[in-house]
PDB file of N, CA and C in Angstrom:
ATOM      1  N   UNK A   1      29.626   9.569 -28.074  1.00  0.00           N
ATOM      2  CA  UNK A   1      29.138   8.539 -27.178  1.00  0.00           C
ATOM      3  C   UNK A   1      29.776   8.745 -25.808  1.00  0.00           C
ATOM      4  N   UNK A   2      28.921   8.964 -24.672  1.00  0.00           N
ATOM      5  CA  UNK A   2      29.543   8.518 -23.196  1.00  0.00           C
ATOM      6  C   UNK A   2      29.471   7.924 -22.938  1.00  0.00           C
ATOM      7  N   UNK A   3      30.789   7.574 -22.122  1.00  0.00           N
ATOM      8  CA  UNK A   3      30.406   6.207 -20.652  1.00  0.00           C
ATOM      9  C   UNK A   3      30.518   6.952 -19.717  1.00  0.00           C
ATOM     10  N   UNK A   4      29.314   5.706 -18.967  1.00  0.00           N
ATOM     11  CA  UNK A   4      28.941   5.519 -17.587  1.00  0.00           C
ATOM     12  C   UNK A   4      29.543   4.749 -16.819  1.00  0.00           C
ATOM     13  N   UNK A   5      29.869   5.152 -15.580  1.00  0.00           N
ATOM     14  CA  UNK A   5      30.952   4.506 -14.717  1.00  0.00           C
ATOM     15  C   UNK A   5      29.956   4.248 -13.735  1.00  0.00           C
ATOM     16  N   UNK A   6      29.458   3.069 -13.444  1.00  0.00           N
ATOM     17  CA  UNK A   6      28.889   2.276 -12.483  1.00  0.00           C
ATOM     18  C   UNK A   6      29.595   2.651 -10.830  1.00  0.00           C
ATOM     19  N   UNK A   7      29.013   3.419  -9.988  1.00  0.00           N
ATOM     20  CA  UNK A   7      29.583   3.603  -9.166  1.00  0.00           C
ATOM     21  C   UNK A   7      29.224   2.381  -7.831  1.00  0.00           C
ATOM     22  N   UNK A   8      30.162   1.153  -7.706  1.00  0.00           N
ATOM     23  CA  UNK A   8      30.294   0.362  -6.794  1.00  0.00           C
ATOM     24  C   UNK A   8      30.382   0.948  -5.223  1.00  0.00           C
ATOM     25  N   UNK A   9      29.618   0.187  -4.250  1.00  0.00           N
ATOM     26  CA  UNK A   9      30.185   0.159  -2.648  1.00  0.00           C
ATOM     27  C   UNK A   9      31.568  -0.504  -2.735  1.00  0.00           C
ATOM     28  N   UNK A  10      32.235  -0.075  -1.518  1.00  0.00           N
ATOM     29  CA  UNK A  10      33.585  -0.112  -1.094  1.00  0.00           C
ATOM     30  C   UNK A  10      33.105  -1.994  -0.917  1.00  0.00           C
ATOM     31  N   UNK A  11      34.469  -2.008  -0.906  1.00  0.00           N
ATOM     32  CA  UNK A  11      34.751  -3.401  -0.443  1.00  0.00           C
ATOM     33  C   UNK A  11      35.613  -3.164   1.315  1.00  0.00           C
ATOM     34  N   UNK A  12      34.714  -4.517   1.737  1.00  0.00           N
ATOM     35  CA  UNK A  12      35.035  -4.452   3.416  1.00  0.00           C
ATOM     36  C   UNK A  12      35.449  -5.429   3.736  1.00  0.00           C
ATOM     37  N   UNK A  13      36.423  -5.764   4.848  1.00  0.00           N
ATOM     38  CA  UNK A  13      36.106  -7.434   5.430  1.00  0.00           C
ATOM     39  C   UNK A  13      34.606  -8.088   5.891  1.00  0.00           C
ATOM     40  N   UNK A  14      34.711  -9.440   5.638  1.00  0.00           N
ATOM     41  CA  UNK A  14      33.793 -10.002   6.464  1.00  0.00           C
ATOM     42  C   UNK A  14      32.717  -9.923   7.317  1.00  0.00           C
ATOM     43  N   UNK A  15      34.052  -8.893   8.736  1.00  0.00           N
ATOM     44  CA  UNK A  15      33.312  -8.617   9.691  1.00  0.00           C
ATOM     45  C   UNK A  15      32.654  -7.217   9.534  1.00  0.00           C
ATOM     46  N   UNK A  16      33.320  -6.163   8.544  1.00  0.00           N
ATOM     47  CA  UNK A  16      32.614  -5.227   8.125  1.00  0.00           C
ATOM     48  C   UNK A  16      31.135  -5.283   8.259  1.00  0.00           C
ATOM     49  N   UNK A  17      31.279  -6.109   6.715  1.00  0.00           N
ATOM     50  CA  UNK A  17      29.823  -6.656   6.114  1.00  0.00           C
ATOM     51  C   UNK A  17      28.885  -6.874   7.184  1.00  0.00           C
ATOM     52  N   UNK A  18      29.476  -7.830   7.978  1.00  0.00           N
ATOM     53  CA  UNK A  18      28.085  -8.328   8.881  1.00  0.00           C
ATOM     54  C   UNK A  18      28.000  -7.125   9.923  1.00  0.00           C
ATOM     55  N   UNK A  19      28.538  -6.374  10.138  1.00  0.00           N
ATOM     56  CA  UNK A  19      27.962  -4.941  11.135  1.00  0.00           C
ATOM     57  C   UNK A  19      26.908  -4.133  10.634  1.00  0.00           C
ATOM     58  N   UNK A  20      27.400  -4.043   8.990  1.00  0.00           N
ATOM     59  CA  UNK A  20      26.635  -2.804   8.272  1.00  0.00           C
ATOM     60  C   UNK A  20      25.526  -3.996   7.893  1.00  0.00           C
ATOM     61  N   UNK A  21      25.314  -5.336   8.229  1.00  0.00           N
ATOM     62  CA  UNK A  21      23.783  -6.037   7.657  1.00  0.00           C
ATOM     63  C   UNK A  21      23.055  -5.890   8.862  1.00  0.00           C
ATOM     64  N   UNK A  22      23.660  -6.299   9.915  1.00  0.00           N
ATOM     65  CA  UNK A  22      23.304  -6.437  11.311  1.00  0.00           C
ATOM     66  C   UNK A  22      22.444  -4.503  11.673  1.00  0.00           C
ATOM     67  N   UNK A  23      22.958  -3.789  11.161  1.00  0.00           N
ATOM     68  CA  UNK A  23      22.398  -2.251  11.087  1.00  0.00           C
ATOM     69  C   UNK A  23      21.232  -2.203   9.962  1.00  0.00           C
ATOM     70  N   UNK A  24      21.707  -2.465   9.233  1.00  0.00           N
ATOM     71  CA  UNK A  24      20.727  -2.385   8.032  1.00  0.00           C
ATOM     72  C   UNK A  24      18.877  -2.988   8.328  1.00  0.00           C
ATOM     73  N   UNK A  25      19.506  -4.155   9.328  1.00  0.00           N
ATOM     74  CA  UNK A  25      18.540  -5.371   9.169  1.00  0.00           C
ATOM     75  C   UNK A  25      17.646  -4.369  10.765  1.00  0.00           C
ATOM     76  N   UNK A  26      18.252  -4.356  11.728  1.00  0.00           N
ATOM     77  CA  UNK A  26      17.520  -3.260  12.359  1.00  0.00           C
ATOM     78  C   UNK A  26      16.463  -2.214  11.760  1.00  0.00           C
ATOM     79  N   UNK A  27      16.969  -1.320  10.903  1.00  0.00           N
ATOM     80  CA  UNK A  27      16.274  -0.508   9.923  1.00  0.00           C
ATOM     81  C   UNK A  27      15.148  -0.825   9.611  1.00  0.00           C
ATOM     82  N   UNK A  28      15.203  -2.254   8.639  1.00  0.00           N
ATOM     83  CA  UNK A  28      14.309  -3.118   7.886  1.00  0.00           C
ATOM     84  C   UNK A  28      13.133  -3.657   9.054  1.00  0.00           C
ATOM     85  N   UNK A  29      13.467  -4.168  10.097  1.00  0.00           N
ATOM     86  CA  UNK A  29      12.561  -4.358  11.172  1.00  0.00           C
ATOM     87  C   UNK A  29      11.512  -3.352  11.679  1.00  0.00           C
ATOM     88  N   UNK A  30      12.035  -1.946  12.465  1.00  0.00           N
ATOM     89  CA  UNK A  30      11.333  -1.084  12.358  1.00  0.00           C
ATOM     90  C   UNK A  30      10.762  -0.046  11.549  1.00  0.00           C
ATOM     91  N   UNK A  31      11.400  -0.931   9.867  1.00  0.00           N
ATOM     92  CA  UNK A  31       9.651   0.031   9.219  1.00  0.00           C
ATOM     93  C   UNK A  31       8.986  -1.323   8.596  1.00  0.00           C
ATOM     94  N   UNK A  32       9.094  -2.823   9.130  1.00  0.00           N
ATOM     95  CA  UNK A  32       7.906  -3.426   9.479  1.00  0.00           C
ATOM     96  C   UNK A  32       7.177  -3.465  10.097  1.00  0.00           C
ATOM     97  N   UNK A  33       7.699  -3.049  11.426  1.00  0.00           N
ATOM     98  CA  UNK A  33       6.769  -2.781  12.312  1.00  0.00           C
ATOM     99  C   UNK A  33       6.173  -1.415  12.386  1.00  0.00           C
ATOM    100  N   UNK A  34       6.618  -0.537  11.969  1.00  0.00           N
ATOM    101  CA  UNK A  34       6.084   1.064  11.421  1.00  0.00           C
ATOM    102  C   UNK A  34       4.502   0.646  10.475  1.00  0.00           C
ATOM    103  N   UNK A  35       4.643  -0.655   9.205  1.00  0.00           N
ATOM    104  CA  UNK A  35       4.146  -0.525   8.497  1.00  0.00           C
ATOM    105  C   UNK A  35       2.916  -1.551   9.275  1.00  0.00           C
ATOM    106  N   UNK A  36       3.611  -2.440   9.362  1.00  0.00           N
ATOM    107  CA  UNK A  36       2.061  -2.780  10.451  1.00  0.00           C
ATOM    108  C   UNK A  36       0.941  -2.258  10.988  1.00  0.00           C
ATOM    109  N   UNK A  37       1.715  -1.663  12.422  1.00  0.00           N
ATOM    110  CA  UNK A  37       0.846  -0.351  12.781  1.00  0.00           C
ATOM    111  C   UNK A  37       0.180   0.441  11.896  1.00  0.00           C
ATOM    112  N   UNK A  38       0.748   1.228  10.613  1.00  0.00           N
ATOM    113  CA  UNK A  38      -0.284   1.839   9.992  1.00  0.00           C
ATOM    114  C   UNK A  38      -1.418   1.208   9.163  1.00  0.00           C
ATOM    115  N   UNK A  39      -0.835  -0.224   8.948  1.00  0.00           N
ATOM    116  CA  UNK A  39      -2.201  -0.758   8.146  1.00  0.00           C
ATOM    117  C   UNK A  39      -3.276  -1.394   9.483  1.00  0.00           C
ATOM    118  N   UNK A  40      -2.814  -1.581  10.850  1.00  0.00           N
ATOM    119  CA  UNK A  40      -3.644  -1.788  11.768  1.00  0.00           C
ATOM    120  C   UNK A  40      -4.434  -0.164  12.055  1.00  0.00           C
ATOM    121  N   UNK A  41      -3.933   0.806  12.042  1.00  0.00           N
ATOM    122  CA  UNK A  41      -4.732   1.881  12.038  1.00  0.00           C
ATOM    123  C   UNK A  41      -5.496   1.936  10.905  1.00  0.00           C
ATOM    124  N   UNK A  42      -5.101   2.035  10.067  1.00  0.00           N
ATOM    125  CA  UNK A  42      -6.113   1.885   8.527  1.00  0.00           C
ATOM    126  C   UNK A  42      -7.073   0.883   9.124  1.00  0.00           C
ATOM    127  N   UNK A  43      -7.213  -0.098   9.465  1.00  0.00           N
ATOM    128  CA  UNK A  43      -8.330  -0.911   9.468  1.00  0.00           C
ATOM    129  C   UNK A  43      -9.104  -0.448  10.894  1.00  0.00           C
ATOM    130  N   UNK A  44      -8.426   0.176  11.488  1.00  0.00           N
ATOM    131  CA  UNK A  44      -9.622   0.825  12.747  1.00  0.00           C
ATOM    132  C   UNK A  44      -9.964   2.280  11.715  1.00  0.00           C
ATOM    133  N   UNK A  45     -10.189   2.662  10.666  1.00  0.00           N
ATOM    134  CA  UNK A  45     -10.277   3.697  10.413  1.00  0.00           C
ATOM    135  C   UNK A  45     -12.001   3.882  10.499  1.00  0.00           C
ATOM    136  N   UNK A  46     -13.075   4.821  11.294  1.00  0.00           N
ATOM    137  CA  UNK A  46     -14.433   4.823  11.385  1.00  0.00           C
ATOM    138  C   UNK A  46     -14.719   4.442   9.939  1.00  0.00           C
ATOM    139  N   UNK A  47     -16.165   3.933   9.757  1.00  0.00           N
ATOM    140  CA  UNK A  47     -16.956   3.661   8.197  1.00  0.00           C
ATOM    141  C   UNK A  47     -17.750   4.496   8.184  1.00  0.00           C
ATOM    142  N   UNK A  48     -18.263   4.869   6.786  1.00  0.00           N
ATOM    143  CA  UNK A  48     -19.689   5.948   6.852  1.00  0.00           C
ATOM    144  C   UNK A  48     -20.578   4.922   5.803  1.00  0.00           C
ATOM    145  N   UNK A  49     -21.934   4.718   6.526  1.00  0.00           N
ATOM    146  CA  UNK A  49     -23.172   4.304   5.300  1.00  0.00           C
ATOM    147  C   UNK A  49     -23.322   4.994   5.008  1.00  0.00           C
ATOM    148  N   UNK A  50     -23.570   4.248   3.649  1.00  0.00           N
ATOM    149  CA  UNK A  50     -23.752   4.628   2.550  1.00  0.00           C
ATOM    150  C   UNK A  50     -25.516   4.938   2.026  1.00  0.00           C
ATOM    151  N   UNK A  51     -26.055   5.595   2.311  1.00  0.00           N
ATOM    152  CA  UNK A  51     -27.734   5.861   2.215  1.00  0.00           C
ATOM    153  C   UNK A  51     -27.978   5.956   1.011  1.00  0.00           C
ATOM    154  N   UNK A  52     -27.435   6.788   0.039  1.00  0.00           N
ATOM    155  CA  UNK A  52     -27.799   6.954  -1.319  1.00  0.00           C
ATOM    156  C   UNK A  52     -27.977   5.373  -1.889  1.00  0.00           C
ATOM    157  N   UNK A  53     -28.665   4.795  -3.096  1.00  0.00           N
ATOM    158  CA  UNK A  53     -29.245   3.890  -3.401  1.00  0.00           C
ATOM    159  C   UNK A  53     -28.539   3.914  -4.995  1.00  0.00           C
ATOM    160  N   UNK A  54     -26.963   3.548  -5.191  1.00  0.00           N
ATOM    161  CA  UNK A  54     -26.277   4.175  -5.976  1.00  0.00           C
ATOM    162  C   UNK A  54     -26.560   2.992  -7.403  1.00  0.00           C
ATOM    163  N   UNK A  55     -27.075   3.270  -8.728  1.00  0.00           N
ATOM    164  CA  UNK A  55     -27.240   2.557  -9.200  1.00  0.00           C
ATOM    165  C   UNK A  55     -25.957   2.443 -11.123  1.00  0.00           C
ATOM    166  N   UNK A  56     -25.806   1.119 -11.043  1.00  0.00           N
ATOM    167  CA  UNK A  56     -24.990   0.879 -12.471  1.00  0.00           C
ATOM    168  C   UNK A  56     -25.592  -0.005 -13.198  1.00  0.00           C
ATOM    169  N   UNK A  57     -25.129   0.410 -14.855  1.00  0.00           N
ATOM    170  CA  UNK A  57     -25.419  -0.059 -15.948  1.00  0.00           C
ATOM    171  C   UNK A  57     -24.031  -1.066 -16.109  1.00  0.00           C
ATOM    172  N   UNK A  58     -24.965  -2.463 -15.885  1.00  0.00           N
ATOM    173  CA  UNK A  58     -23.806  -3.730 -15.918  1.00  0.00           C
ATOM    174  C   UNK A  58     -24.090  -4.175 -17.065  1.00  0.00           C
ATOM    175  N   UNK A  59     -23.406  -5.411 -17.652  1.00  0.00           N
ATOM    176  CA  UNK A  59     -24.048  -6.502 -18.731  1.00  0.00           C
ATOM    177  C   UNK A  59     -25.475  -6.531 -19.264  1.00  0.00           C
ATOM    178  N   UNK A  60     -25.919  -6.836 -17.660  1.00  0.00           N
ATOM    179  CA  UNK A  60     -27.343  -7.394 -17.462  1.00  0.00           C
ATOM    180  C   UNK A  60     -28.470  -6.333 -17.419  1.00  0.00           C
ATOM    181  N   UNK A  61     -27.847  -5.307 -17.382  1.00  0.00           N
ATOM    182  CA  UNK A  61     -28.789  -3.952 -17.323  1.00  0.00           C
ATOM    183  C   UNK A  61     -28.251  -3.271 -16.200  1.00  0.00           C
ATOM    184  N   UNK A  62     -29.217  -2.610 -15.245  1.00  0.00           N
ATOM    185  CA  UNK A  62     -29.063  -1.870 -13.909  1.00  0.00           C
ATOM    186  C   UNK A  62     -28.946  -2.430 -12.551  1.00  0.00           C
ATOM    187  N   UNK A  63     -27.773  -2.450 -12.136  1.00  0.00           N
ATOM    188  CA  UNK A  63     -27.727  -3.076 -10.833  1.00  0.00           C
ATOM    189  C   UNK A  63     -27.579  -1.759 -10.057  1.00  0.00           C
ATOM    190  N   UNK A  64     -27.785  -2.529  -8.475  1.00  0.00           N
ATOM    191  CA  UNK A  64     -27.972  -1.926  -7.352  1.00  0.00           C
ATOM    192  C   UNK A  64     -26.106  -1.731  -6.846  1.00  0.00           C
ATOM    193  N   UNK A  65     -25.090  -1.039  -5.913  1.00  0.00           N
ATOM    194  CA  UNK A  65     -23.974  -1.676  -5.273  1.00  0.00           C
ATOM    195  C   UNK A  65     -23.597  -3.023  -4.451  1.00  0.00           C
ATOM    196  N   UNK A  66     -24.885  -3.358  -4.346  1.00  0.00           N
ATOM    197  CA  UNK A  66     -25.223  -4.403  -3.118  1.00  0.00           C
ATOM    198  C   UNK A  66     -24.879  -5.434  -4.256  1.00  0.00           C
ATOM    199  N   UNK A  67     -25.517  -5.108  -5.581  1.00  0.00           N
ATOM    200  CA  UNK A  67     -25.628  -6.198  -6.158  1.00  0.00           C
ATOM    201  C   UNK A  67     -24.044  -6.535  -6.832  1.00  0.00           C
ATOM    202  N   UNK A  68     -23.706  -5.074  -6.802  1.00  0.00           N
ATOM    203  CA  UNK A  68     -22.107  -5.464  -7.572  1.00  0.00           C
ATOM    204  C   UNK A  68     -21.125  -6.247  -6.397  1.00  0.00           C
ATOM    205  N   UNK A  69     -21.526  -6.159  -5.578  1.00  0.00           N
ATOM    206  CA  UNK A  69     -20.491  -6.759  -4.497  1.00  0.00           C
ATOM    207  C   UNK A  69     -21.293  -8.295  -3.808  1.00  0.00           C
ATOM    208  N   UNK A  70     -21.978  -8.445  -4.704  1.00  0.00           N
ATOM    209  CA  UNK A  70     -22.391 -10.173  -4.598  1.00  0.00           C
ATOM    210  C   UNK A  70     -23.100 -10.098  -3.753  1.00  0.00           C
ATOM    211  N   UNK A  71     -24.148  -9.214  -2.945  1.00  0.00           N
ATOM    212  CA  UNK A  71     -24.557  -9.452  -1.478  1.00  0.00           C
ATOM    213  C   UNK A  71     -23.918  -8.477  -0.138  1.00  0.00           C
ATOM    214  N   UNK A  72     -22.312  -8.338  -0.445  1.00  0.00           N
ATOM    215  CA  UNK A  72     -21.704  -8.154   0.842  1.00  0.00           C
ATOM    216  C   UNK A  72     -22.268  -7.142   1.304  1.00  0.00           C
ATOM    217  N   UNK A  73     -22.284  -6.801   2.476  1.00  0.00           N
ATOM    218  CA  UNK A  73     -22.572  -5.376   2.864  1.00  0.00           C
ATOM    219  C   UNK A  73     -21.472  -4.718   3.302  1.00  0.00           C
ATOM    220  N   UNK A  74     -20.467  -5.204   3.216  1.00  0.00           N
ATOM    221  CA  UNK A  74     -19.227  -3.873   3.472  1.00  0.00           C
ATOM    222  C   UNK A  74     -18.404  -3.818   1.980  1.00  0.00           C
ATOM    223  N   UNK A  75     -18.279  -2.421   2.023  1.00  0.00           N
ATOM    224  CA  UNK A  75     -17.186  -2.268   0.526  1.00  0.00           C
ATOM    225  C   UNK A  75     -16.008  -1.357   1.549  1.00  0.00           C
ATOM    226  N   UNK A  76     -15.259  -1.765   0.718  1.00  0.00           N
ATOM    227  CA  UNK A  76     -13.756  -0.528   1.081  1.00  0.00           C
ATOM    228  C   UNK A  76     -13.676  -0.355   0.004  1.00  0.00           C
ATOM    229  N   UNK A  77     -13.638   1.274   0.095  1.00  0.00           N
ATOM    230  CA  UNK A  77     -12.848   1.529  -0.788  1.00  0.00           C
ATOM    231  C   UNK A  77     -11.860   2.968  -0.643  1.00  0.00           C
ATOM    232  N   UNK A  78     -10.870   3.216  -1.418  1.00  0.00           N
ATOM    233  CA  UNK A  78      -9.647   3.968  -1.010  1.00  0.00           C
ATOM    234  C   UNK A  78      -9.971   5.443  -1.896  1.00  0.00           C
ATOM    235  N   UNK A  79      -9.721   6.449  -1.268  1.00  0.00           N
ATOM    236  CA  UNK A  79     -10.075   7.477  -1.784  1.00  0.00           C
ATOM    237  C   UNK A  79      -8.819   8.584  -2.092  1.00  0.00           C
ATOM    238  N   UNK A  80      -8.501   8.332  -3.083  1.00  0.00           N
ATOM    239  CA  UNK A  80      -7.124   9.101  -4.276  1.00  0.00           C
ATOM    240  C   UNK A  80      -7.804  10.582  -4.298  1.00  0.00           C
ATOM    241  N   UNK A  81      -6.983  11.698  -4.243  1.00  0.00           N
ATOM    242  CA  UNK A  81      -6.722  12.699  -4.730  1.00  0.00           C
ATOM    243  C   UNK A  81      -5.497  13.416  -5.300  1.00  0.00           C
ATOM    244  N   UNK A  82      -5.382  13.706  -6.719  1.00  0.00           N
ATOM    245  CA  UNK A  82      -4.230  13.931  -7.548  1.00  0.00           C
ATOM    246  C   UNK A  82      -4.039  15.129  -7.264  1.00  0.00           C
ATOM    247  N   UNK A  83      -3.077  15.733  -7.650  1.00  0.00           N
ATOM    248  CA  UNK A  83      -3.009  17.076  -7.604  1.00  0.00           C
ATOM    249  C   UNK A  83      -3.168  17.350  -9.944  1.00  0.00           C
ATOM    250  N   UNK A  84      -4.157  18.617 -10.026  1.00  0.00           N
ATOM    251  CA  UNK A  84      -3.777  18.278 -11.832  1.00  0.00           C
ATOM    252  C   UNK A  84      -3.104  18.467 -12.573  1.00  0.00           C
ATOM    253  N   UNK A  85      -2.091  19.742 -11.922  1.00  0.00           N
ATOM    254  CA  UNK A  85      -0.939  20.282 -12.956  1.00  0.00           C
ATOM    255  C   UNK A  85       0.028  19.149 -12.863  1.00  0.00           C
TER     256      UNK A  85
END
């Protein structure tokens, strides 16, 4: 059987602490605002119509896309590529 030795941060004063939060918390700010920006670019990203007349086998039989999305006329959707090995 081994043990594992939990490796703890140092212990600091007080004023330590609040330098390395006061840094930290900087950090944390600009990749909110990093992450912002990229989901504001994501949403300017151009759209392409969709022309094909794409049809599914629902419950009810064969629906249209229009019909799977209640009406809406905009879909997003996100496009994954895996690598397979």
């Amino acid at each position: 059987m081994t043990t594992t030795t939990i490796g703890y941060p140092k212990i600091v004063s007080r004023s330590e602490w609040e330098a390395a939060r006061k840094q930290l918390l900087l950090k944390e700010k600009e990749l909110t605002r990093l992450r912002d920006q990229l989901n504001a670019d994501r949403r300017r990203l151009p759209m392409v119509k969709i022309e094909k007349d794409y049809l599914f086998e629902g419950p009810d039989g064969k629906v249209r896309l229009l019909d799977l999305s209640e009406g809406r006329r905009q879909l997003i959707a996100y496009h994954f590529m895996f690598d397979p090995t």
